[in-house]
C-alpha atoms as a PDB file:
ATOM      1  CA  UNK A   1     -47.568  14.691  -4.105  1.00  0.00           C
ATOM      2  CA  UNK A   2     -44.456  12.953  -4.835  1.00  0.00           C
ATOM      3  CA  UNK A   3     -42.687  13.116  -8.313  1.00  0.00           C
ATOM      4  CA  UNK A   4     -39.915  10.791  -9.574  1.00  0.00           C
ATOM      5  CA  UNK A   5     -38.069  13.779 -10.339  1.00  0.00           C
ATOM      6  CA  UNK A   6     -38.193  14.277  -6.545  1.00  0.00           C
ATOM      7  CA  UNK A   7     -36.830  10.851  -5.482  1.00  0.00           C
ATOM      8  CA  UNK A   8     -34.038  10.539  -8.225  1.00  0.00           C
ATOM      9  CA  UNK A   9     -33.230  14.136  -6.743  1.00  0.00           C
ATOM     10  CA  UNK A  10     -33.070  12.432  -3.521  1.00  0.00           C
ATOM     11  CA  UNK A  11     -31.010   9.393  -5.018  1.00  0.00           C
ATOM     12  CA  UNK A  12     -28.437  11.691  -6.030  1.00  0.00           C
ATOM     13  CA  UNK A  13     -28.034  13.388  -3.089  1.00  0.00           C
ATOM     14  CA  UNK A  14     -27.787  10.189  -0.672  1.00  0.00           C
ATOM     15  CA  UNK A  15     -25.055   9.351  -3.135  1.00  0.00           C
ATOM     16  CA  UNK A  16     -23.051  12.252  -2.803  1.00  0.00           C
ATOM     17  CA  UNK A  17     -23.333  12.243   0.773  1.00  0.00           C
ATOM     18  CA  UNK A  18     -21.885   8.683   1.009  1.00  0.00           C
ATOM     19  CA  UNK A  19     -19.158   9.419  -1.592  1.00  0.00           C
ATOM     20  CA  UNK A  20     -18.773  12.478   0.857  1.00  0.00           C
ATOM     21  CA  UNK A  21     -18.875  10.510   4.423  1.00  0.00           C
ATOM     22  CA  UNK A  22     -16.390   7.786   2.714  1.00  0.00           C
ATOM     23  CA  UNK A  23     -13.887  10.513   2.170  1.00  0.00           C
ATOM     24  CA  UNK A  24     -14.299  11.968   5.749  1.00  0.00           C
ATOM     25  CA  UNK A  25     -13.361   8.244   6.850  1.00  0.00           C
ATOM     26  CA  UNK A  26     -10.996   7.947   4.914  1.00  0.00           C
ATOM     27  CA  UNK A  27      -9.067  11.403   5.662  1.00  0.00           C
ATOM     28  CA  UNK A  28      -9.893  10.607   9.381  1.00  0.00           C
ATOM     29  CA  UNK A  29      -7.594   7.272   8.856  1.00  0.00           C
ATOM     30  CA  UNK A  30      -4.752   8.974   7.372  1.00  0.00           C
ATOM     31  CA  UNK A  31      -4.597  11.666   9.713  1.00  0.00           C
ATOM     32  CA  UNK A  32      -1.909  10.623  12.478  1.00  0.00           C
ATOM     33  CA  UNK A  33      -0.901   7.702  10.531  1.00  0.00           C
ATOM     34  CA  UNK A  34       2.513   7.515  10.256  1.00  0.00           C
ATOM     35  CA  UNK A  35       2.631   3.296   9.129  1.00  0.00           C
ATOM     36  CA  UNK A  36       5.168   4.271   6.166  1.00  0.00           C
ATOM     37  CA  UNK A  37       7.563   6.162   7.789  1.00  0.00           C
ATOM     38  CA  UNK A  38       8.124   3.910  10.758  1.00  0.00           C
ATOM     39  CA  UNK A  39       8.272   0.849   7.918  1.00  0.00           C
ATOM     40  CA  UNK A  40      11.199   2.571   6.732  1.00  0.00           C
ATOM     41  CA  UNK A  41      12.867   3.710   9.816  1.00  0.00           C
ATOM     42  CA  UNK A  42      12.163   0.028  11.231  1.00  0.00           C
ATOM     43  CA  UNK A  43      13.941  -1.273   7.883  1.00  0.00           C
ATOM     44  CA  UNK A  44      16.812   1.089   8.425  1.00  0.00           C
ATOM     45  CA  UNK A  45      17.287   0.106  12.049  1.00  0.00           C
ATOM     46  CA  UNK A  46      17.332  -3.597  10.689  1.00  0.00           C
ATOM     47  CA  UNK A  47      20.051  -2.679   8.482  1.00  0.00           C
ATOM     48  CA  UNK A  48      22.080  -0.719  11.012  1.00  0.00           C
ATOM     49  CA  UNK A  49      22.088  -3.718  12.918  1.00  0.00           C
ATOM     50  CA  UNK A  50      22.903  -6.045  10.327  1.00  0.00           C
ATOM     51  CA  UNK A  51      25.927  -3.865   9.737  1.00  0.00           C
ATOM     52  CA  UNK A  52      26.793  -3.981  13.246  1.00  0.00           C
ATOM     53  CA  UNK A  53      26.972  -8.110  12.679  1.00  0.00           C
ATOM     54  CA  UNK A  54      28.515  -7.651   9.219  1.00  0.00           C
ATOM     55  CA  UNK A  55      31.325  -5.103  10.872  1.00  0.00           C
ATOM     56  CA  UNK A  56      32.281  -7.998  13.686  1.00  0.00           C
ATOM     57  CA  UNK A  57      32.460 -10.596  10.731  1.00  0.00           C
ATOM     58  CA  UNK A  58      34.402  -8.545   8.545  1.00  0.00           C
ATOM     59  CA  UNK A  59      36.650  -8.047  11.417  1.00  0.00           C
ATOM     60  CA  UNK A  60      36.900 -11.646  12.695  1.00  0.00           C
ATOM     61  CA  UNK A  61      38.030 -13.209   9.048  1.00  0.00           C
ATOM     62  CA  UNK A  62      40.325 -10.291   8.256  1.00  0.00           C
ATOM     63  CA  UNK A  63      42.099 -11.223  11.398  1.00  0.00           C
ATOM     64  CA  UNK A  64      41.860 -14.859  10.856  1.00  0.00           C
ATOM     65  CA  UNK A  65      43.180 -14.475   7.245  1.00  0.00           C
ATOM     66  CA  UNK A  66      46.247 -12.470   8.127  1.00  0.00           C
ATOM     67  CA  UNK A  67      47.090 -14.853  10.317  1.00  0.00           C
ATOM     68  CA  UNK A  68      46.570 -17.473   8.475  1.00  0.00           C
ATOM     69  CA  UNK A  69      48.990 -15.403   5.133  1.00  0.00           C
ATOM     70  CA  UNK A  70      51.392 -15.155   8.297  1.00  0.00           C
ATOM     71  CA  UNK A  71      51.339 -18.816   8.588  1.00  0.00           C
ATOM     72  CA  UNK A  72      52.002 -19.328   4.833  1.00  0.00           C
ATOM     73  CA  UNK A  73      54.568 -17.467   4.612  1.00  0.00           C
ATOM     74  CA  UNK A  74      56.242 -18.812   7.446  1.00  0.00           C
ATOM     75  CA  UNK A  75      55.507 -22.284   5.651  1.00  0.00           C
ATOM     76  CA  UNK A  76      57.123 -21.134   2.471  1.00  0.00           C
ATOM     77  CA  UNK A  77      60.052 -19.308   3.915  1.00  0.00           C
ATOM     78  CA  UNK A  78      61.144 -22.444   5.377  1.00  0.00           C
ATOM     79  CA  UNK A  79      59.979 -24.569   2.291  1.00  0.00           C
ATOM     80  CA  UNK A  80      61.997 -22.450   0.282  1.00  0.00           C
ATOM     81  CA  UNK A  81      65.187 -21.982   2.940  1.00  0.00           C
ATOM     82  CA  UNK A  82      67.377 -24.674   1.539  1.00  0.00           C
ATOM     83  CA  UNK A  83      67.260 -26.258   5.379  1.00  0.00           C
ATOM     84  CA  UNK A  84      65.124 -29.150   4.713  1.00  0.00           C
ATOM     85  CA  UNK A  85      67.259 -32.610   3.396  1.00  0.00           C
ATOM     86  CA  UNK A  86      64.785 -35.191   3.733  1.00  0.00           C
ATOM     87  CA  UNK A  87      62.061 -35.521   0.875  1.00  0.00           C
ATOM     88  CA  UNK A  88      59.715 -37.063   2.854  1.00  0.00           C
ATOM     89  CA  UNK A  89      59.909 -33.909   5.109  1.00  0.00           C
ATOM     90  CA  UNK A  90      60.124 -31.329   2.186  1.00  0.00           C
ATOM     91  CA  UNK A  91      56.983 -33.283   0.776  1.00  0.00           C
ATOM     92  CA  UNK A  92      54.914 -32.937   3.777  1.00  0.00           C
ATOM     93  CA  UNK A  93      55.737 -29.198   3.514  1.00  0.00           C
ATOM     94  CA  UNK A  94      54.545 -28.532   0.281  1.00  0.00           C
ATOM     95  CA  UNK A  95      51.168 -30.402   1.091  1.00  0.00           C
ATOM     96  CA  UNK A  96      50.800 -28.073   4.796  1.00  0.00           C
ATOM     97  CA  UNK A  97      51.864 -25.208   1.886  1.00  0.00           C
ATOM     98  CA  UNK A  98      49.120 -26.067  -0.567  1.00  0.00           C
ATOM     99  CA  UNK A  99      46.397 -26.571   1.985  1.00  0.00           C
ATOM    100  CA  UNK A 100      47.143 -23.628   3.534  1.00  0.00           C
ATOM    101  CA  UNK A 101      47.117 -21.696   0.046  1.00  0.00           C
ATOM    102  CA  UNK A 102      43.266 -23.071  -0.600  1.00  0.00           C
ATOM    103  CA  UNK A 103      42.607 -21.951   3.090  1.00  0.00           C
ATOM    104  CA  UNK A 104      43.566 -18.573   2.564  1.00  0.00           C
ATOM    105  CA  UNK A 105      42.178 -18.188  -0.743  1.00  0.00           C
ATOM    106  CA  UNK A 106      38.938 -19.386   0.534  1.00  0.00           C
ATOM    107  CA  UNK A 107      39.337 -17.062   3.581  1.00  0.00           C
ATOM    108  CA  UNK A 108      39.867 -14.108   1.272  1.00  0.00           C
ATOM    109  CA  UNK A 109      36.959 -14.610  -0.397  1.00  0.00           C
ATOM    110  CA  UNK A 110      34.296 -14.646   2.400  1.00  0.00           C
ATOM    111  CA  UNK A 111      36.976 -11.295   3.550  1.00  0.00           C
ATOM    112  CA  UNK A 112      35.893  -9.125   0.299  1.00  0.00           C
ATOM    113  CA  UNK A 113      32.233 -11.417   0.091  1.00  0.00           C
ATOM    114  CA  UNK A 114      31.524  -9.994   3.420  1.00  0.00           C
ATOM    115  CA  UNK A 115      33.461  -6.190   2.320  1.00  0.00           C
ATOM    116  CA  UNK A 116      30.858  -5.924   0.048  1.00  0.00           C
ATOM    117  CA  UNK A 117      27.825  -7.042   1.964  1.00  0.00           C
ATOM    118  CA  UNK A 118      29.042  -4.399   4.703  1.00  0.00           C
ATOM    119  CA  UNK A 119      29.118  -2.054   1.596  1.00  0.00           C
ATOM    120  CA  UNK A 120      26.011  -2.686   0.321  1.00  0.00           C
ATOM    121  CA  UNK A 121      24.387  -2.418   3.807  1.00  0.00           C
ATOM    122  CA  UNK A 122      25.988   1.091   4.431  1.00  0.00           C
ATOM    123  CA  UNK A 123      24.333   2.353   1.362  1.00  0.00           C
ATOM    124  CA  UNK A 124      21.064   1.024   2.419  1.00  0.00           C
ATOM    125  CA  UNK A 125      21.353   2.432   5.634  1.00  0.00           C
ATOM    126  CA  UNK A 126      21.702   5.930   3.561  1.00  0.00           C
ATOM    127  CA  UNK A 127      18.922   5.376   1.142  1.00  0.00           C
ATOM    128  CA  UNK A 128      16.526   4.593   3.925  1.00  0.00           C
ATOM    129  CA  UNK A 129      17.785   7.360   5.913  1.00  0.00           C
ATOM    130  CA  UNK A 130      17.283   9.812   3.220  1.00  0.00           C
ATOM    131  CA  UNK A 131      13.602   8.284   2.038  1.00  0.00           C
ATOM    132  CA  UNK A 132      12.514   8.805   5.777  1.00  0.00           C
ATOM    133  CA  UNK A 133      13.282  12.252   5.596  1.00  0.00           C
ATOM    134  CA  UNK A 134      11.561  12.945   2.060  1.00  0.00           C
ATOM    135  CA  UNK A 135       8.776  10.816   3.912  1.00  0.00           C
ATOM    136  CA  UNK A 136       8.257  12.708   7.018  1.00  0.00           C
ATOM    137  CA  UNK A 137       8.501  16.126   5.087  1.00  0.00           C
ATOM    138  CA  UNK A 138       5.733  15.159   2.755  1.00  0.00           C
ATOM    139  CA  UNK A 139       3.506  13.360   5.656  1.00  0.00           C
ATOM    140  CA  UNK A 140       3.779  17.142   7.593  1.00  0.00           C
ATOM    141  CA  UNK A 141       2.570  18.762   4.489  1.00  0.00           C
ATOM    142  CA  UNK A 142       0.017  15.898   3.750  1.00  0.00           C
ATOM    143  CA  UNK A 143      -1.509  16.282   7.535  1.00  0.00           C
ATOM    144  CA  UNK A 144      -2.258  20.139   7.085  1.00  0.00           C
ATOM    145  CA  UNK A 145      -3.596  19.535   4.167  1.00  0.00           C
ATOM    146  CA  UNK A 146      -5.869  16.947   5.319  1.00  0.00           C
ATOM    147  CA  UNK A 147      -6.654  18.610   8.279  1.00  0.00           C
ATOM    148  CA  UNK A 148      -8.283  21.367   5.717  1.00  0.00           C
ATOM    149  CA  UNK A 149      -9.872  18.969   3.498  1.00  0.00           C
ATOM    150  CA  UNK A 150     -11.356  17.353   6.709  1.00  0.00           C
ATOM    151  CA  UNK A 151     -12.784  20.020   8.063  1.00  0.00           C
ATOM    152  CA  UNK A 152     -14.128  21.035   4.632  1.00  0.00           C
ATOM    153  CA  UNK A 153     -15.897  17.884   4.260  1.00  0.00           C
ATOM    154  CA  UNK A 154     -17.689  18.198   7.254  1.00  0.00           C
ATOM    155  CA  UNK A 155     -19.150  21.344   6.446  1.00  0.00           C
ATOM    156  CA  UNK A 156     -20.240  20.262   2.768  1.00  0.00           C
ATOM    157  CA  UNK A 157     -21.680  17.071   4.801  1.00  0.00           C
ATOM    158  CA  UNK A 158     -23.460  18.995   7.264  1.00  0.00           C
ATOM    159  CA  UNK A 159     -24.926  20.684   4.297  1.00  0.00           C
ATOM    160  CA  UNK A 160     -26.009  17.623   2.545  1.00  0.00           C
ATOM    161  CA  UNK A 161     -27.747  16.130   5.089  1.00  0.00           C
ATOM    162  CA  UNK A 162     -29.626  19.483   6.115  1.00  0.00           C
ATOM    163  CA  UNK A 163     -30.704  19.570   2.311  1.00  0.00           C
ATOM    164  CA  UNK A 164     -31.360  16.180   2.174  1.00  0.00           C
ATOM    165  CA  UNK A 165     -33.639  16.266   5.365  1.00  0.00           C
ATOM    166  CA  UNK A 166     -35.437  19.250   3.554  1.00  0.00           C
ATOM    167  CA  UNK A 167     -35.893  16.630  -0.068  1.00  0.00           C
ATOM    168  CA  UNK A 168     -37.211  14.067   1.901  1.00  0.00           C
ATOM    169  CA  UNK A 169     -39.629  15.830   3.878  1.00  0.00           C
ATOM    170  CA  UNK A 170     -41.682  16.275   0.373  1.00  0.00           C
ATOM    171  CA  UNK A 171     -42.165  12.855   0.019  1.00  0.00           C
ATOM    172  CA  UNK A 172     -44.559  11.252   0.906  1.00  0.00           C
ATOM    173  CA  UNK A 173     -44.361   8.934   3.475  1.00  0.00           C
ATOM    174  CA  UNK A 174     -44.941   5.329   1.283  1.00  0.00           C
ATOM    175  CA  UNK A 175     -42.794   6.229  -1.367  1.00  0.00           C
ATOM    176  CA  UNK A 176     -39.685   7.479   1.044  1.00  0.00           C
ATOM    177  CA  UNK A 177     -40.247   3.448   2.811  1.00  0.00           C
ATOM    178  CA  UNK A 178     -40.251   1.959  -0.536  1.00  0.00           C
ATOM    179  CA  UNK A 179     -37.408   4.300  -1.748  1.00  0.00           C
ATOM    180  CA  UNK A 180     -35.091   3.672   1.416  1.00  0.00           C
ATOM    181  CA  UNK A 181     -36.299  -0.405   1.098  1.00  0.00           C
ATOM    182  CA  UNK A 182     -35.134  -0.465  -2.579  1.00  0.00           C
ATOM    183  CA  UNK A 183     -31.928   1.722  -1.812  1.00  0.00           C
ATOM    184  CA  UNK A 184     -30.710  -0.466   1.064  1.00  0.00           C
ATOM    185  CA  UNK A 185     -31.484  -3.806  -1.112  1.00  0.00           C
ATOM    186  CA  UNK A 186     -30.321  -1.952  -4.449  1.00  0.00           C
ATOM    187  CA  UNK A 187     -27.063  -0.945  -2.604  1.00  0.00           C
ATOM    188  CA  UNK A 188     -27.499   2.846  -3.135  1.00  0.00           C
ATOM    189  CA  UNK A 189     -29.085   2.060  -6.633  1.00  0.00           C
ATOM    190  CA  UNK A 190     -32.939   2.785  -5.820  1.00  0.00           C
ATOM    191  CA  UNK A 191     -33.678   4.844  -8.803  1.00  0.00           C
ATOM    192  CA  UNK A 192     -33.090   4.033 -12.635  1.00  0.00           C
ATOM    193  CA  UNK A 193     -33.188   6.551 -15.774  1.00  0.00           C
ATOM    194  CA  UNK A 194     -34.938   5.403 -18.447  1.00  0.00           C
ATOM    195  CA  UNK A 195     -33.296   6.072 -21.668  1.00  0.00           C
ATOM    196  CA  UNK A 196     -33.338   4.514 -25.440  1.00  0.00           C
ATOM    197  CA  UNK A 197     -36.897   2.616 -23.870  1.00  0.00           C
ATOM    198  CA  UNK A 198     -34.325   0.526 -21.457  1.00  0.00           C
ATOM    199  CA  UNK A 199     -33.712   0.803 -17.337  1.00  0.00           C
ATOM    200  CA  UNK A 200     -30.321   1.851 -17.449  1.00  0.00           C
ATOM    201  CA  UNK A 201     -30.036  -0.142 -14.405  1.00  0.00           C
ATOM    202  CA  UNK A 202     -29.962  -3.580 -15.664  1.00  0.00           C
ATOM    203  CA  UNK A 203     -30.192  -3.065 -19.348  1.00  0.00           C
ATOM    204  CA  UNK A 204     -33.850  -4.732 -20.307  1.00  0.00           C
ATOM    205  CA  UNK A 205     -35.971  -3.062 -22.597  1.00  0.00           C
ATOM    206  CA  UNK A 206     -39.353  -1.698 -21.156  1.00  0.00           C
ATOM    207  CA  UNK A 207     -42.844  -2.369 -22.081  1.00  0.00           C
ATOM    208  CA  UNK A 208     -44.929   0.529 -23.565  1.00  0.00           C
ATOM    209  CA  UNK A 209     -47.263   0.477 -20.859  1.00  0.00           C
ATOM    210  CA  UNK A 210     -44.661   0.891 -18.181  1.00  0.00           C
ATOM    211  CA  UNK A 211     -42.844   3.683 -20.286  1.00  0.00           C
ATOM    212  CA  UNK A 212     -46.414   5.381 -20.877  1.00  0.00           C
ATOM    213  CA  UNK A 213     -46.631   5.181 -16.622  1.00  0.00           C
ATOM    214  CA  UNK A 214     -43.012   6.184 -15.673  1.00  0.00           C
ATOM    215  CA  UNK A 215     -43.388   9.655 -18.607  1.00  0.00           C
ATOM    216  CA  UNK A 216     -45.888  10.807 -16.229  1.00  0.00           C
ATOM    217  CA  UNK A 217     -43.757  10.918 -13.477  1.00  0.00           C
ATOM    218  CA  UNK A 218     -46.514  10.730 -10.685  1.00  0.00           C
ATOM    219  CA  UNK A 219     -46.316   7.561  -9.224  1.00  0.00           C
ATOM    220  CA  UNK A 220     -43.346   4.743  -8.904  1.00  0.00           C
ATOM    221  CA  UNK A 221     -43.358   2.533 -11.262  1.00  0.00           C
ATOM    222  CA  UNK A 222     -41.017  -0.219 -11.090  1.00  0.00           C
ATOM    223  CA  UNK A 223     -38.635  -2.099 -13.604  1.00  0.00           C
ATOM    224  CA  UNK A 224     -40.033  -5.671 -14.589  1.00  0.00           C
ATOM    225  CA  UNK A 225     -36.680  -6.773 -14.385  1.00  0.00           C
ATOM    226  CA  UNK A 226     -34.280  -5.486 -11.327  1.00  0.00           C
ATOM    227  CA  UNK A 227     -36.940  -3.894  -9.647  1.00  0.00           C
ATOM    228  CA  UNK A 228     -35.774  -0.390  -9.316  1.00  0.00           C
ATOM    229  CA  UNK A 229     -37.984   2.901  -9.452  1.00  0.00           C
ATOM    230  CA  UNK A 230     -38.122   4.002 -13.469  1.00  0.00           C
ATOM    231  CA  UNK A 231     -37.012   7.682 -13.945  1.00  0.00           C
ATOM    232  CA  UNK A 232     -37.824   9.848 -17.109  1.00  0.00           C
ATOM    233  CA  UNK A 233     -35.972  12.846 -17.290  1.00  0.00           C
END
């Protein structure tokens, strides 16, 4: 004869076994995954290239801006030389001077704006580098470690469901159908305590008649109110 004792005995069981399965799964995804250090080696191969693009700009307006200081210089030297008589001529010196001034000053700043993004870069690059490392060293240890816990796990499972089997066979055959009906539509939850007179389960209060049936413990007796099988321990 089946008690309630019997199927909350079961309930608690089936629940560890899930809890126990859901770890195996998850353990079985983490095992081989290496999706955080290839993030970070992907983000530091971005950022080698972007360096590589940074290095030809850097190199491209430092050029351009000496040249162009050259060019000033050249503009001012003869501005400056005593040589030019005409002030219409001097005048239209001083305004190729001036623009070429704000050209180079602009010039110069995308030179050290471009310095420092090249900097900054390079210092990624070496932060990324380094996390990969501390990545990959703790991922090796992680893996051994999971490999234990995984094969762990499926001993203590093997064991559950071999003392499960052995639970369930005491039951009798109706109240394992309406147990496994109520569990699957109860999502796991096929068994309530009572305690305080109330289903623990949803909360409700329980008729004396119902609490009178459920203290015996010889026969399911279900909550008025979500159903479940009422438990008196």
């Amino acid at each position: 004869m089946t008690t309630l004792k019997q199927l909350y005995d079961l309930q608690e069981m089936d629940q560890e076994t899930a809890e126990c399965r859901d770890r195996i799964t998850a353990i079985e995804r983490r095992l081989g995954d290496r999706s955080e250090i290839e993030e970070l080696v992907r983000r530091r191969d971005a950022l080698k290239e972007s360096i590589d693009r940074l290095t030809v700009r850097h190199r491209s307006e430092s050029l351009e801006a000496e040249s162009l200081r050259v060019k000033v210089e050249e503009v001012e030297a003869r501005l400056y030389s005593g040589s030019i008589k005409s002030v219409r001529e001097m005048e239209g010196f001083q305004k190729e001077a001036s623009f070429l001034r704000e050209q180079l000053q602009e010039l110069d700043e995308r030179v050290l704006e471009s310095m420092v993004a090249l900097d900054e870069a390079q210092r990624g690059v070496e932060e990324l580098g380094a996390r990969s490392v501390e990545s990959e060293e703790r991922w090796q240890v992680e893996q051994v470690e999971l490999g234990r816990e995984l094969k762990d796990r499926r001993t203590d499972l093997s064991d559950l469901e071999g003392r499960r089997d052995s639970l369930a066979a005491q039951v009798s055959g109706q109240d394992i159908r309406l147990y496994e009906r109520l569990r699957v539509s109860k999502k796991g939850w096929a068994v309530a305590k009572v305690q305080g007179g109330m289903c623990r389960a949803c909360g409700m209060a329980l008729p004396t008649h119902q609490l009178q049936r459920a203290r015996t413990g010889r026969e399911p007796v279900l909550c008025n109110s979500c159903g479940r099988i009422l438990f008196m321990s």
